[in-house]
PDB file of N, CA and C in Angstrom:
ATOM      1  N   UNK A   1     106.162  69.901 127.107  1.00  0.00           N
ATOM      2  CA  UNK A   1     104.814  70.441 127.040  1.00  0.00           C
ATOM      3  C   UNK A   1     103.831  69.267 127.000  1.00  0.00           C
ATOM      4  N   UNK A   2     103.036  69.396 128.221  1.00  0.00           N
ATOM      5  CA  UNK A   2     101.576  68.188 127.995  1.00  0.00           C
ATOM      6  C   UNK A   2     100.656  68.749 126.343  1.00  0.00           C
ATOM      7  N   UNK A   3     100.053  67.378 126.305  1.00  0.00           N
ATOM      8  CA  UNK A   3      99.512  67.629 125.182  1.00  0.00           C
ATOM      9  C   UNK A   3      98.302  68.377 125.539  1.00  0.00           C
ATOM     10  N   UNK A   4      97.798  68.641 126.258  1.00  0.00           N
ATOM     11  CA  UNK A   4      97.087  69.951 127.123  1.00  0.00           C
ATOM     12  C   UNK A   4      97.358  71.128 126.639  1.00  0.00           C
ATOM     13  N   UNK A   5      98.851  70.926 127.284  1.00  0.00           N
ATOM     14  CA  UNK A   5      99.022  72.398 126.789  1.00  0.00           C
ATOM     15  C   UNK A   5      99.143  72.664 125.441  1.00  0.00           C
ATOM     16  N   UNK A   6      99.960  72.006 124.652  1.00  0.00           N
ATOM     17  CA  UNK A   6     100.359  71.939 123.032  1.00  0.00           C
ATOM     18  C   UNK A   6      98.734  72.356 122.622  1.00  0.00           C
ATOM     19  N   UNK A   7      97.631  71.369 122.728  1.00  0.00           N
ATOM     20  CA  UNK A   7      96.349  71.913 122.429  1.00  0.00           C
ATOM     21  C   UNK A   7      96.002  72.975 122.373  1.00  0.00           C
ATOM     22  N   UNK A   8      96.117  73.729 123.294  1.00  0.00           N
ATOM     23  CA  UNK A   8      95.582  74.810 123.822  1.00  0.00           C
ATOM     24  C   UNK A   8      96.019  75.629 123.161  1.00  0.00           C
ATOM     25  N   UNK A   9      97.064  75.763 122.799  1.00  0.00           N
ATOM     26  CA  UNK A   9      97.986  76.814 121.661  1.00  0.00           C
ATOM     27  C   UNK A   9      97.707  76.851 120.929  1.00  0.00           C
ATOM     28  N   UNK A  10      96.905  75.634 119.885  1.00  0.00           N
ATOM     29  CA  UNK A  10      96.450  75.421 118.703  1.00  0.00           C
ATOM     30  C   UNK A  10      95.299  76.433 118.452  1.00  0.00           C
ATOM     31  N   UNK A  11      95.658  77.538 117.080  1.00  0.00           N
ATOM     32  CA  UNK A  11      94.324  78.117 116.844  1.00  0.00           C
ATOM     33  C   UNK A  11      93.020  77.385 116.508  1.00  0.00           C
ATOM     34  N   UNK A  12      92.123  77.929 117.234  1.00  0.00           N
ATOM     35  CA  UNK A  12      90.701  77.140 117.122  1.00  0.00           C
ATOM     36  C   UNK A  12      89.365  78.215 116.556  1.00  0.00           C
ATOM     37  N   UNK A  13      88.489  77.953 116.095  1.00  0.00           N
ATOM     38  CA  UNK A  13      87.506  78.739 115.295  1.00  0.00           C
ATOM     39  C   UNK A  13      86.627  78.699 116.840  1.00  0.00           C
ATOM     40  N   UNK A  14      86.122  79.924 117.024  1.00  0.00           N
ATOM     41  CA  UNK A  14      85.124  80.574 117.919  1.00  0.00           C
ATOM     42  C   UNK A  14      84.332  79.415 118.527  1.00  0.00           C
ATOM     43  N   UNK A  15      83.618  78.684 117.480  1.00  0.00           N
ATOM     44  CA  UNK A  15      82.475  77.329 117.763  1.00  0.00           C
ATOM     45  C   UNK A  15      82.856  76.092 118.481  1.00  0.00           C
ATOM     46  N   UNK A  16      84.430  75.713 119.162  1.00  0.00           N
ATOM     47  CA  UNK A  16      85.101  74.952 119.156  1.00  0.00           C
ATOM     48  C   UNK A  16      84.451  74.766 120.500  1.00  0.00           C
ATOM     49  N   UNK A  17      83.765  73.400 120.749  1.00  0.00           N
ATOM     50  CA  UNK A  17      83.331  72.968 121.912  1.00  0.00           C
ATOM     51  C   UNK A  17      84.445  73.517 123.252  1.00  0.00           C
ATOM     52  N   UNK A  18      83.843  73.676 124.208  1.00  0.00           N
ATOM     53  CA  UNK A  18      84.879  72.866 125.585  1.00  0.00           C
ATOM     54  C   UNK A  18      85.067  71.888 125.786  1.00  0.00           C
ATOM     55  N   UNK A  19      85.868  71.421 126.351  1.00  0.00           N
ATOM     56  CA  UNK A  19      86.262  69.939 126.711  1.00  0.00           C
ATOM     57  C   UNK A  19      85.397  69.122 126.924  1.00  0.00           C
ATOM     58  N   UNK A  20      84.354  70.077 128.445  1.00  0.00           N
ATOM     59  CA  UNK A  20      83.384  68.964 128.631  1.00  0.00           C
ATOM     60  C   UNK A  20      82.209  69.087 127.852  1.00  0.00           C
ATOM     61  N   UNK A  21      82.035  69.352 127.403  1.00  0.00           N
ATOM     62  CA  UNK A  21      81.145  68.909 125.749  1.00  0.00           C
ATOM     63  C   UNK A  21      81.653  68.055 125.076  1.00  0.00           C
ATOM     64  N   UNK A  22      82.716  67.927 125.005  1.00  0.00           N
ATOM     65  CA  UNK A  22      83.118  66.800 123.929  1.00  0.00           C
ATOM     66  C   UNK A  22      83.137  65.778 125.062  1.00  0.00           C
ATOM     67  N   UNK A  23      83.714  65.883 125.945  1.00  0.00           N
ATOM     68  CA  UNK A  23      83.213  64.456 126.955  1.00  0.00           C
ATOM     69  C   UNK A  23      82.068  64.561 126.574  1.00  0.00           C
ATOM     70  N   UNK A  24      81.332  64.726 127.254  1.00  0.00           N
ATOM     71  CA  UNK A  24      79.789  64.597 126.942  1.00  0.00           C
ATOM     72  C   UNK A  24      79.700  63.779 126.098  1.00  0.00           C
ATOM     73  N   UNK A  25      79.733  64.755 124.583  1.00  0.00           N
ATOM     74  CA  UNK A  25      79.675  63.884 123.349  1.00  0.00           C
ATOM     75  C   UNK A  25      79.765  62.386 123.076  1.00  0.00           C
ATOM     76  N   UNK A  26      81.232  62.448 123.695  1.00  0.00           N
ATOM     77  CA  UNK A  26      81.873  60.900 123.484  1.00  0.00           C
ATOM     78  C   UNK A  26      81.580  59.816 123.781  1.00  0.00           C
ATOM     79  N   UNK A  27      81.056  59.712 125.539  1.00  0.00           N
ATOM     80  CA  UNK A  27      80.031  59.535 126.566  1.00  0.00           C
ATOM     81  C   UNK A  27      78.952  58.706 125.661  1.00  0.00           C
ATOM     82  N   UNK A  28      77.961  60.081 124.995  1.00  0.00           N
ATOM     83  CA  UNK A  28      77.197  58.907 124.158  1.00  0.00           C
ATOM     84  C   UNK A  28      76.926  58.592 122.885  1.00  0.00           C
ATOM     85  N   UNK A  29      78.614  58.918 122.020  1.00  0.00           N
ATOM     86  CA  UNK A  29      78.770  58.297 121.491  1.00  0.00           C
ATOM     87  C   UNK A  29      79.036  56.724 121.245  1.00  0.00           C
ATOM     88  N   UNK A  30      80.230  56.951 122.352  1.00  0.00           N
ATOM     89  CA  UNK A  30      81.042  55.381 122.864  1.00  0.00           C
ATOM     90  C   UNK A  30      79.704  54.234 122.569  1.00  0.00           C
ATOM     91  N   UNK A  31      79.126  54.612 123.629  1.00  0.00           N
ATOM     92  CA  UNK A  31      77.786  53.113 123.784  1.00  0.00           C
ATOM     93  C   UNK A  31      77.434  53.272 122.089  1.00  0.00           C
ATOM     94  N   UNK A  32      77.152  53.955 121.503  1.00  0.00           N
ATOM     95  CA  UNK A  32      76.178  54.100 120.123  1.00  0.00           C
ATOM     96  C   UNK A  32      77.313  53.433 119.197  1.00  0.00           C
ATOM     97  N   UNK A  33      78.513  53.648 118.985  1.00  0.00           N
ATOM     98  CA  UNK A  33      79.258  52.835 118.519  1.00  0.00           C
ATOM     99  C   UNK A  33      79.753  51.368 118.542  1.00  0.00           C
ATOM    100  N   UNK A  34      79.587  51.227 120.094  1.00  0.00           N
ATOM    101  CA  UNK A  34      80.136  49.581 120.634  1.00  0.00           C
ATOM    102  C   UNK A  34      78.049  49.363 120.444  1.00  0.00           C
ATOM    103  N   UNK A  35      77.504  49.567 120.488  1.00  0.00           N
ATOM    104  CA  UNK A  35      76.344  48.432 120.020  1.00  0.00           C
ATOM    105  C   UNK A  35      76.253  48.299 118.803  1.00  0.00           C
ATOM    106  N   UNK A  36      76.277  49.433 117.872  1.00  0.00           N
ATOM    107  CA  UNK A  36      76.198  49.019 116.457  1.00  0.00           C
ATOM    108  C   UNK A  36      76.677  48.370 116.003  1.00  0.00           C
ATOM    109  N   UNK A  37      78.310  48.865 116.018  1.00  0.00           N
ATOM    110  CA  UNK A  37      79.546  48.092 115.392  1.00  0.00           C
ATOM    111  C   UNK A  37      79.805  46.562 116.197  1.00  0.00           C
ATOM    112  N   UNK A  38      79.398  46.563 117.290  1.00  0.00           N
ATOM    113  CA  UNK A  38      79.260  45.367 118.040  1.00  0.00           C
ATOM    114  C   UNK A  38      78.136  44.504 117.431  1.00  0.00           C
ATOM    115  N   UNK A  39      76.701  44.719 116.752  1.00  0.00           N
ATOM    116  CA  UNK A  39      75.954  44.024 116.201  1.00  0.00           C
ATOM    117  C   UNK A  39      76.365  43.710 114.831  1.00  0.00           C
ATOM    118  N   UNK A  40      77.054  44.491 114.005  1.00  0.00           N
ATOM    119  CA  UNK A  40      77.345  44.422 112.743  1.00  0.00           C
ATOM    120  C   UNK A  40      78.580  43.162 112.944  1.00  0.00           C
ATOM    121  N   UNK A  41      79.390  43.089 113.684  1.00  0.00           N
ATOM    122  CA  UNK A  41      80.421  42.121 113.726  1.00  0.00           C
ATOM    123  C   UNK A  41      79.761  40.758 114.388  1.00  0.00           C
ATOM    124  N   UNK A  42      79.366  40.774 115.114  1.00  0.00           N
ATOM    125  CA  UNK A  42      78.464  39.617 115.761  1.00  0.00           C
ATOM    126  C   UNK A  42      77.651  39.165 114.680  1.00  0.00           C
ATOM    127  N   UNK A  43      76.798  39.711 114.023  1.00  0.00           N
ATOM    128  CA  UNK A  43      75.945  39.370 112.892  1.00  0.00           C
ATOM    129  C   UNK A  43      76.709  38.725 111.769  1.00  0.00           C
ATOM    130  N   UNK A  44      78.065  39.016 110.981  1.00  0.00           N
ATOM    131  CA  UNK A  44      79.399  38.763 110.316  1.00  0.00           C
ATOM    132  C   UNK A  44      79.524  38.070 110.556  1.00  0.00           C
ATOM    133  N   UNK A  45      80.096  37.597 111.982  1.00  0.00           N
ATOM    134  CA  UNK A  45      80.271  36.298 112.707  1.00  0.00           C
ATOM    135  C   UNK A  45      79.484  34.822 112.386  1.00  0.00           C
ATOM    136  N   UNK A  46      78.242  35.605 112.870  1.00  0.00           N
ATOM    137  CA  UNK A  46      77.394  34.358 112.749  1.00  0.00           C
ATOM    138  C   UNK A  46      77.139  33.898 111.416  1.00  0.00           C
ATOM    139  N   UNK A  47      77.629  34.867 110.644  1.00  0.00           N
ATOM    140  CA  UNK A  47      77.832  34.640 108.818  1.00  0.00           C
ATOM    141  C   UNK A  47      75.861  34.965 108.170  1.00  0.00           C
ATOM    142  N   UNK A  48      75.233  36.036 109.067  1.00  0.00           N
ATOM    143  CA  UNK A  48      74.227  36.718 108.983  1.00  0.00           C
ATOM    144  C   UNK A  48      73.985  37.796 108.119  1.00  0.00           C
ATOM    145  N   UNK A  49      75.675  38.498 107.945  1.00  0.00           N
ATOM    146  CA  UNK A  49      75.569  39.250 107.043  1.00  0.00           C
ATOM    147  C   UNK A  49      77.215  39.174 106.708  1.00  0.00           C
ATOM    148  N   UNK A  50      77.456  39.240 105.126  1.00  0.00           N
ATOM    149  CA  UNK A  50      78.443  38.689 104.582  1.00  0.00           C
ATOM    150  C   UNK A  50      79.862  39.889 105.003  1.00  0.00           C
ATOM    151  N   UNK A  51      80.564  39.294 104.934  1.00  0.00           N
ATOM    152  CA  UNK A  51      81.926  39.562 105.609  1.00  0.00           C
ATOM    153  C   UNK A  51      81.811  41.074 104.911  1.00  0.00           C
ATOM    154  N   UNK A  52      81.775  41.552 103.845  1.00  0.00           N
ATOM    155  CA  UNK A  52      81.770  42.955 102.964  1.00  0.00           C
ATOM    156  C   UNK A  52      81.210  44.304 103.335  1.00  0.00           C
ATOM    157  N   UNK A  53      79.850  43.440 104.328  1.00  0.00           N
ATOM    158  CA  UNK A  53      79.543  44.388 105.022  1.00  0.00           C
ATOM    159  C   UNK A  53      79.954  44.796 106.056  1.00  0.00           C
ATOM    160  N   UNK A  54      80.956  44.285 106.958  1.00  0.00           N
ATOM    161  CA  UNK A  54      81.958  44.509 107.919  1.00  0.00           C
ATOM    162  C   UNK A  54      82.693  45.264 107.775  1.00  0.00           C
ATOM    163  N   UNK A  55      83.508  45.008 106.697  1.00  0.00           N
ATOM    164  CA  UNK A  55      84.451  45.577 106.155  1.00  0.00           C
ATOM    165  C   UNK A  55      84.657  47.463 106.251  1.00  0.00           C
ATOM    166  N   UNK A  56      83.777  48.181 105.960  1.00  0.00           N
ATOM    167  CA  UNK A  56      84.102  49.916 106.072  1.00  0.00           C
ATOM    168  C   UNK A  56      83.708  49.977 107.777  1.00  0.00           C
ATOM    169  N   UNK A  57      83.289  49.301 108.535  1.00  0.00           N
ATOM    170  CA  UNK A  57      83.358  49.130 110.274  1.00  0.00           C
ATOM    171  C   UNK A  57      84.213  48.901 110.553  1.00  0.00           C
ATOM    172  N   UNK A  58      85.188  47.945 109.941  1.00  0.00           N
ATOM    173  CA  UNK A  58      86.368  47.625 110.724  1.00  0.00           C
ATOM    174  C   UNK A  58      87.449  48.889 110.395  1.00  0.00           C
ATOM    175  N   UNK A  59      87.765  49.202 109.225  1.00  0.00           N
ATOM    176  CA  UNK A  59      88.450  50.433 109.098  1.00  0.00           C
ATOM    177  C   UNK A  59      87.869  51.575 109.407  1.00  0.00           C
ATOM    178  N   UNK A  60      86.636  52.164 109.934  1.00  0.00           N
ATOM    179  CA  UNK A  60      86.252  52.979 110.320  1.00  0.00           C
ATOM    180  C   UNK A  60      86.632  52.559 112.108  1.00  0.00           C
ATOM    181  N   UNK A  61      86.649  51.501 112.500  1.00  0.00           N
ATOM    182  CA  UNK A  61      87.047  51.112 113.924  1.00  0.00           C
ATOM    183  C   UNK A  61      88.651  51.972 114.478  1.00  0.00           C
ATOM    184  N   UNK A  62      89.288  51.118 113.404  1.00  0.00           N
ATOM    185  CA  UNK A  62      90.708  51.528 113.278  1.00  0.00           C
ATOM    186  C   UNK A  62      90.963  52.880 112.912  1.00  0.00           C
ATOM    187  N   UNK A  63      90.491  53.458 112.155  1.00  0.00           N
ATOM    188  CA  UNK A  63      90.565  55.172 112.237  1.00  0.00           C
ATOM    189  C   UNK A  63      90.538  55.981 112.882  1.00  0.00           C
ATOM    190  N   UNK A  64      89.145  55.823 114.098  1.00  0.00           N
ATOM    191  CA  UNK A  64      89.120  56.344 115.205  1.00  0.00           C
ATOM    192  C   UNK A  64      89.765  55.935 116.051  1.00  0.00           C
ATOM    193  N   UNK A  65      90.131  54.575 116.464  1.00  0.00           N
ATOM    194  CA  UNK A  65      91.093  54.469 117.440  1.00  0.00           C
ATOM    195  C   UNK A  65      92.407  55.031 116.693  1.00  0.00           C
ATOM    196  N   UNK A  66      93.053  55.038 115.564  1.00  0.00           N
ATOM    197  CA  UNK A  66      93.884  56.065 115.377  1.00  0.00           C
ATOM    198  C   UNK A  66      94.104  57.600 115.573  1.00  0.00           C
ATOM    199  N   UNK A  67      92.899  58.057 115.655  1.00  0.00           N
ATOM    200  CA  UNK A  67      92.408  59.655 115.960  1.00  0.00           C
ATOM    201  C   UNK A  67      93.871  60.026 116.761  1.00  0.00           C
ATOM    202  N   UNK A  68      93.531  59.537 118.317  1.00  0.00           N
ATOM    203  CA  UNK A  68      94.129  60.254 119.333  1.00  0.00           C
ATOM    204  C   UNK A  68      95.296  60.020 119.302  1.00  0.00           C
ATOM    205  N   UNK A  69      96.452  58.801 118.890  1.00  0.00           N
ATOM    206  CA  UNK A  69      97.530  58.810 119.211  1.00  0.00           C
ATOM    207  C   UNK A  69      98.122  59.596 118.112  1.00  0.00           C
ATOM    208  N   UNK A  70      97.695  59.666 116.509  1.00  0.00           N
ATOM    209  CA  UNK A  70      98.074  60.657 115.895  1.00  0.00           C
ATOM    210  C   UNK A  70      97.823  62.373 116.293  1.00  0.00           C
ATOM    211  N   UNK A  71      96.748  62.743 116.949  1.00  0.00           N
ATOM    212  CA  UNK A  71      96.512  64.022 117.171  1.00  0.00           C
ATOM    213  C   UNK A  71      97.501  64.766 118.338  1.00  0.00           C
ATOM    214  N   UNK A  72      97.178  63.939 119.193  1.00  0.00           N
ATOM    215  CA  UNK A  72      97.807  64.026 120.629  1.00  0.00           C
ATOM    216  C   UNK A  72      98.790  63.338 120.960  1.00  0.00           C
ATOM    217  N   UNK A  73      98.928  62.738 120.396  1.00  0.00           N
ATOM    218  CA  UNK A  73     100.334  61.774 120.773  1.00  0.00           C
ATOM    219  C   UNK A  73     101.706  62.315 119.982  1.00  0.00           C
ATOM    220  N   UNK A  74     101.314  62.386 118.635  1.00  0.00           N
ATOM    221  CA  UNK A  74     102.251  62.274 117.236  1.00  0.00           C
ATOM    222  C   UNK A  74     102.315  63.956 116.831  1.00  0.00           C
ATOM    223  N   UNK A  75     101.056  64.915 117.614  1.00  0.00           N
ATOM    224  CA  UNK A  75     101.108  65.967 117.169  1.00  0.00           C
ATOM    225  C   UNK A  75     100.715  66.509 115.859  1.00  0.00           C
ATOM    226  N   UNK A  76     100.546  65.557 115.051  1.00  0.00           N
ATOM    227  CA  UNK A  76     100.828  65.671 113.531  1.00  0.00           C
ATOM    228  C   UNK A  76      99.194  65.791 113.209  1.00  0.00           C
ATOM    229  N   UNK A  77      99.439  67.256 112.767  1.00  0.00           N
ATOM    230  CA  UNK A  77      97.673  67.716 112.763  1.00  0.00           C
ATOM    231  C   UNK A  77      97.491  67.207 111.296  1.00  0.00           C
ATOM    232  N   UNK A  78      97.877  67.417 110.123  1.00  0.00           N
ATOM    233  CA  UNK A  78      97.805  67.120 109.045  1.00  0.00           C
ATOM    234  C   UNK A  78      97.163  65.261 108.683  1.00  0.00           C
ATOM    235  N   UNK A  79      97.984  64.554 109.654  1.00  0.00           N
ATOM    236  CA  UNK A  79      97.897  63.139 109.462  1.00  0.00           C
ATOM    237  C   UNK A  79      96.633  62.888 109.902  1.00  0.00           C
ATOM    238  N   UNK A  80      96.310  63.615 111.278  1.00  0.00           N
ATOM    239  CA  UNK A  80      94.871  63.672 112.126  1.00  0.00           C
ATOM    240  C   UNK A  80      93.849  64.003 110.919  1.00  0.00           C
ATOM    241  N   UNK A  81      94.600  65.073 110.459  1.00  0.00           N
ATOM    242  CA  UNK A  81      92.670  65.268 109.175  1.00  0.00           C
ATOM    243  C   UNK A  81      92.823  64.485 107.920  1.00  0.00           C
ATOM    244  N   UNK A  82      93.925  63.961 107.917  1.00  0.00           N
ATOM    245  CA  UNK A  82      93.499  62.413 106.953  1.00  0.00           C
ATOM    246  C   UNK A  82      93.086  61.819 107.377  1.00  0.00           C
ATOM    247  N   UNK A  83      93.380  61.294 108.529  1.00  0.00           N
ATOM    248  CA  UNK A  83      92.696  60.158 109.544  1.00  0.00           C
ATOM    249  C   UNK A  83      90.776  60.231 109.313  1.00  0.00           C
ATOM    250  N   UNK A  84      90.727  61.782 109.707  1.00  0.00           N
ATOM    251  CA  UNK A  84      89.022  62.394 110.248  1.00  0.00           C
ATOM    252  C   UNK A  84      88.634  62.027 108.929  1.00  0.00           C
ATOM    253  N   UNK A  85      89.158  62.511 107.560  1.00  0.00           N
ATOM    254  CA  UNK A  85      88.312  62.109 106.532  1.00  0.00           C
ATOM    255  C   UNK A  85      88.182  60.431 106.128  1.00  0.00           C
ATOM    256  N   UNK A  86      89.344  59.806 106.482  1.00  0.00           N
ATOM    257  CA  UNK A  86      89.281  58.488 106.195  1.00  0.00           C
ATOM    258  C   UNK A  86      87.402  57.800 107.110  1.00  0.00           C
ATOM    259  N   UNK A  87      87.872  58.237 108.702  1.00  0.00           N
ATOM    260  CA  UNK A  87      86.482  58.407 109.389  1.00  0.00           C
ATOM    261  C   UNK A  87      85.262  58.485 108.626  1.00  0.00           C
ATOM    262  N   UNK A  88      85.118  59.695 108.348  1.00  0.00           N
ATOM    263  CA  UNK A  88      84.049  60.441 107.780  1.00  0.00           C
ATOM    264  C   UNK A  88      83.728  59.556 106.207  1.00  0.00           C
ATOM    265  N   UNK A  89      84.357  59.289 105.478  1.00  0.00           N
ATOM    266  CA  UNK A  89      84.315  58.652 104.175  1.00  0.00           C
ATOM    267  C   UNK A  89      83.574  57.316 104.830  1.00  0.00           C
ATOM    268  N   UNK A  90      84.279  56.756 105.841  1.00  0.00           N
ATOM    269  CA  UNK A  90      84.001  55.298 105.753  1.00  0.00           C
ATOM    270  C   UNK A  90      82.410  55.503 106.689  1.00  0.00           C
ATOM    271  N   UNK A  91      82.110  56.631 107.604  1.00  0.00           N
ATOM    272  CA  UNK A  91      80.757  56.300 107.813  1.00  0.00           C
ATOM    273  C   UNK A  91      79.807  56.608 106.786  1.00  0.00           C
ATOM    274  N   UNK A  92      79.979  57.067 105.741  1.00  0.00           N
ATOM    275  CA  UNK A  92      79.077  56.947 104.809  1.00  0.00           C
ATOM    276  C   UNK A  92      79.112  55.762 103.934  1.00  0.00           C
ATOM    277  N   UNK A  93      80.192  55.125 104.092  1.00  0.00           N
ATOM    278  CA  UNK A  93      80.352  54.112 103.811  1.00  0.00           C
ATOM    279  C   UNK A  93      79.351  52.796 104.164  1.00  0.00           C
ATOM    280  N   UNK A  94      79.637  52.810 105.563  1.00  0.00           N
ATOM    281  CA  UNK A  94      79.310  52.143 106.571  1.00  0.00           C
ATOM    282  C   UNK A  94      77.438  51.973 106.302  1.00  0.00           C
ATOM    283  N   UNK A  95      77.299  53.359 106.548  1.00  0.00           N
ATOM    284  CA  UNK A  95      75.813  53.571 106.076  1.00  0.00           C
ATOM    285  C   UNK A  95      75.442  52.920 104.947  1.00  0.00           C
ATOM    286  N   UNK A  96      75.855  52.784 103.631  1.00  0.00           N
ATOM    287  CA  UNK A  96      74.671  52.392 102.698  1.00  0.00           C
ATOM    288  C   UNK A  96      75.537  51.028 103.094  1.00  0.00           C
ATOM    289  N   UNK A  97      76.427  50.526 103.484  1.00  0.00           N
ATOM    290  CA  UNK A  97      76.756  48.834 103.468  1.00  0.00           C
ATOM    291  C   UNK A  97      75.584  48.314 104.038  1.00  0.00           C
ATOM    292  N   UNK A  98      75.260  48.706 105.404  1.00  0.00           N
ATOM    293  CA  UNK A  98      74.037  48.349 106.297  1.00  0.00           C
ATOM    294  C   UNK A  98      73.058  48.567 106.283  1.00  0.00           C
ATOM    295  N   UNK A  99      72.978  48.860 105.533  1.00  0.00           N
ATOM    296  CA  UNK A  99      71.221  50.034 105.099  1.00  0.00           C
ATOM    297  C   UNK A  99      70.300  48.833 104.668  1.00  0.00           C
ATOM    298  N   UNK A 100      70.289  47.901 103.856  1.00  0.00           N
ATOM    299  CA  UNK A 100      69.588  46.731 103.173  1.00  0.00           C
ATOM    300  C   UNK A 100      69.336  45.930 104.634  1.00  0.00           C
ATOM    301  N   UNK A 101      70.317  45.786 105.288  1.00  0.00           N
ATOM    302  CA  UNK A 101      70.631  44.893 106.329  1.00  0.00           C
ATOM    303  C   UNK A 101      69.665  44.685 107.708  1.00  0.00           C
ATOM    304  N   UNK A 102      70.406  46.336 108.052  1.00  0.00           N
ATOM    305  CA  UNK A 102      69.798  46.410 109.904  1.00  0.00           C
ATOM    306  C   UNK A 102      69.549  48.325 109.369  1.00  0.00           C
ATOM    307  N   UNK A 103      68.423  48.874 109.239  1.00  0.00           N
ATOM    308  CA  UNK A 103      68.836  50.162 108.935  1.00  0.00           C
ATOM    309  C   UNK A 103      68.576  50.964 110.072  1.00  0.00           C
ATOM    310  N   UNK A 104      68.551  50.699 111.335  1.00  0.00           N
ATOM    311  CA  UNK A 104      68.632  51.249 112.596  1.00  0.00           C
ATOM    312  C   UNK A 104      70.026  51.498 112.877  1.00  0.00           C
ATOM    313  N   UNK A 105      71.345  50.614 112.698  1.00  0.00           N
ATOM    314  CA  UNK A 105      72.188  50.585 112.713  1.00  0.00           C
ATOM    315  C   UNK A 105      72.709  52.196 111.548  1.00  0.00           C
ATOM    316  N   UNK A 106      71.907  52.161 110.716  1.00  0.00           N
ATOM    317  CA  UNK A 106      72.271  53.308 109.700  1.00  0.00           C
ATOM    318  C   UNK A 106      72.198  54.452 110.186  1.00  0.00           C
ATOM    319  N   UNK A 107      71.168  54.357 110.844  1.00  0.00           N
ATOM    320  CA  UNK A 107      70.539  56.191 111.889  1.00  0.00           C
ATOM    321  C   UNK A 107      71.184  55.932 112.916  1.00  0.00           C
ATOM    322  N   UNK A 108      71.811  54.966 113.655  1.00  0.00           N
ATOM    323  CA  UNK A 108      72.840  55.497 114.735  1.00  0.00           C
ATOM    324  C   UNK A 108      74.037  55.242 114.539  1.00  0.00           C
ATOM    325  N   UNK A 109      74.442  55.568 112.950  1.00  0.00           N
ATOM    326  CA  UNK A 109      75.696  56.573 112.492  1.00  0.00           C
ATOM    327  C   UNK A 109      75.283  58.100 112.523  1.00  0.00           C
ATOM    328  N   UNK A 110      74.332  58.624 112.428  1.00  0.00           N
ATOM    329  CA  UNK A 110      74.020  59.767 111.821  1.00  0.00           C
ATOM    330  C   UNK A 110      74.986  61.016 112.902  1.00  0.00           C
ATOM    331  N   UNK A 111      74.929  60.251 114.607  1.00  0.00           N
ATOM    332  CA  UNK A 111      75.322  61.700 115.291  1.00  0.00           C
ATOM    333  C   UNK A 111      76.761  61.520 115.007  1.00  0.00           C
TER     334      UNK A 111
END
């Protein structure tokens, strides 16, 4: 079974986007993520803003790139919504780390 199909089987609540909505989504998410998290590490770098504040970006990096191979790959829905909250924890995280800093970077966590 493609993971297509396995998906598709999965009960879903009424509100559950279509696919291409979540493309969409992702679309412009992607850029809103690689500039932020791309300025927040570049800034780190240049030792602009101290390594600590990096820190809930980089595991919020790694979370989401964990998303899909646990969801879709591994199947393992349970591990996936640890994953989403680990996500979700660390962009609020993320938010007040940067907030003193760059707080534009803070409002394009918000979508």
């Amino acid at each position: 079974m493609t993971w297509m199909e396995w998906y598709n089987t999965l009960s879903k609540p009424d509100w559950t986007p279509s696919s291409g909505t979540i493309s969409l989504i992702w679309q412009i998410l992607y850029p809103i993520i690689l500039i932020s998290f791309g300025y927040v590490f570049f800034q780190t770098a240049r030792r602009q803003f101290p390594v600590k504040t990096a820190i809930p970006f980089a595991i919020n990096l790694v979370a989401n790139l964990s998303f899909t191979p646990l969801f879709f790959g591994l199947r393992n829905v349970p591990l996936a919504t640890l994953d989403i909250l680990v996500v979700w924890s660390t962009i609020l995280w993320c938010m007040f780390a940067i907030w003193p800093r760059a707080r534009w970077v803070t409002v394009a966590q918000v979508p």
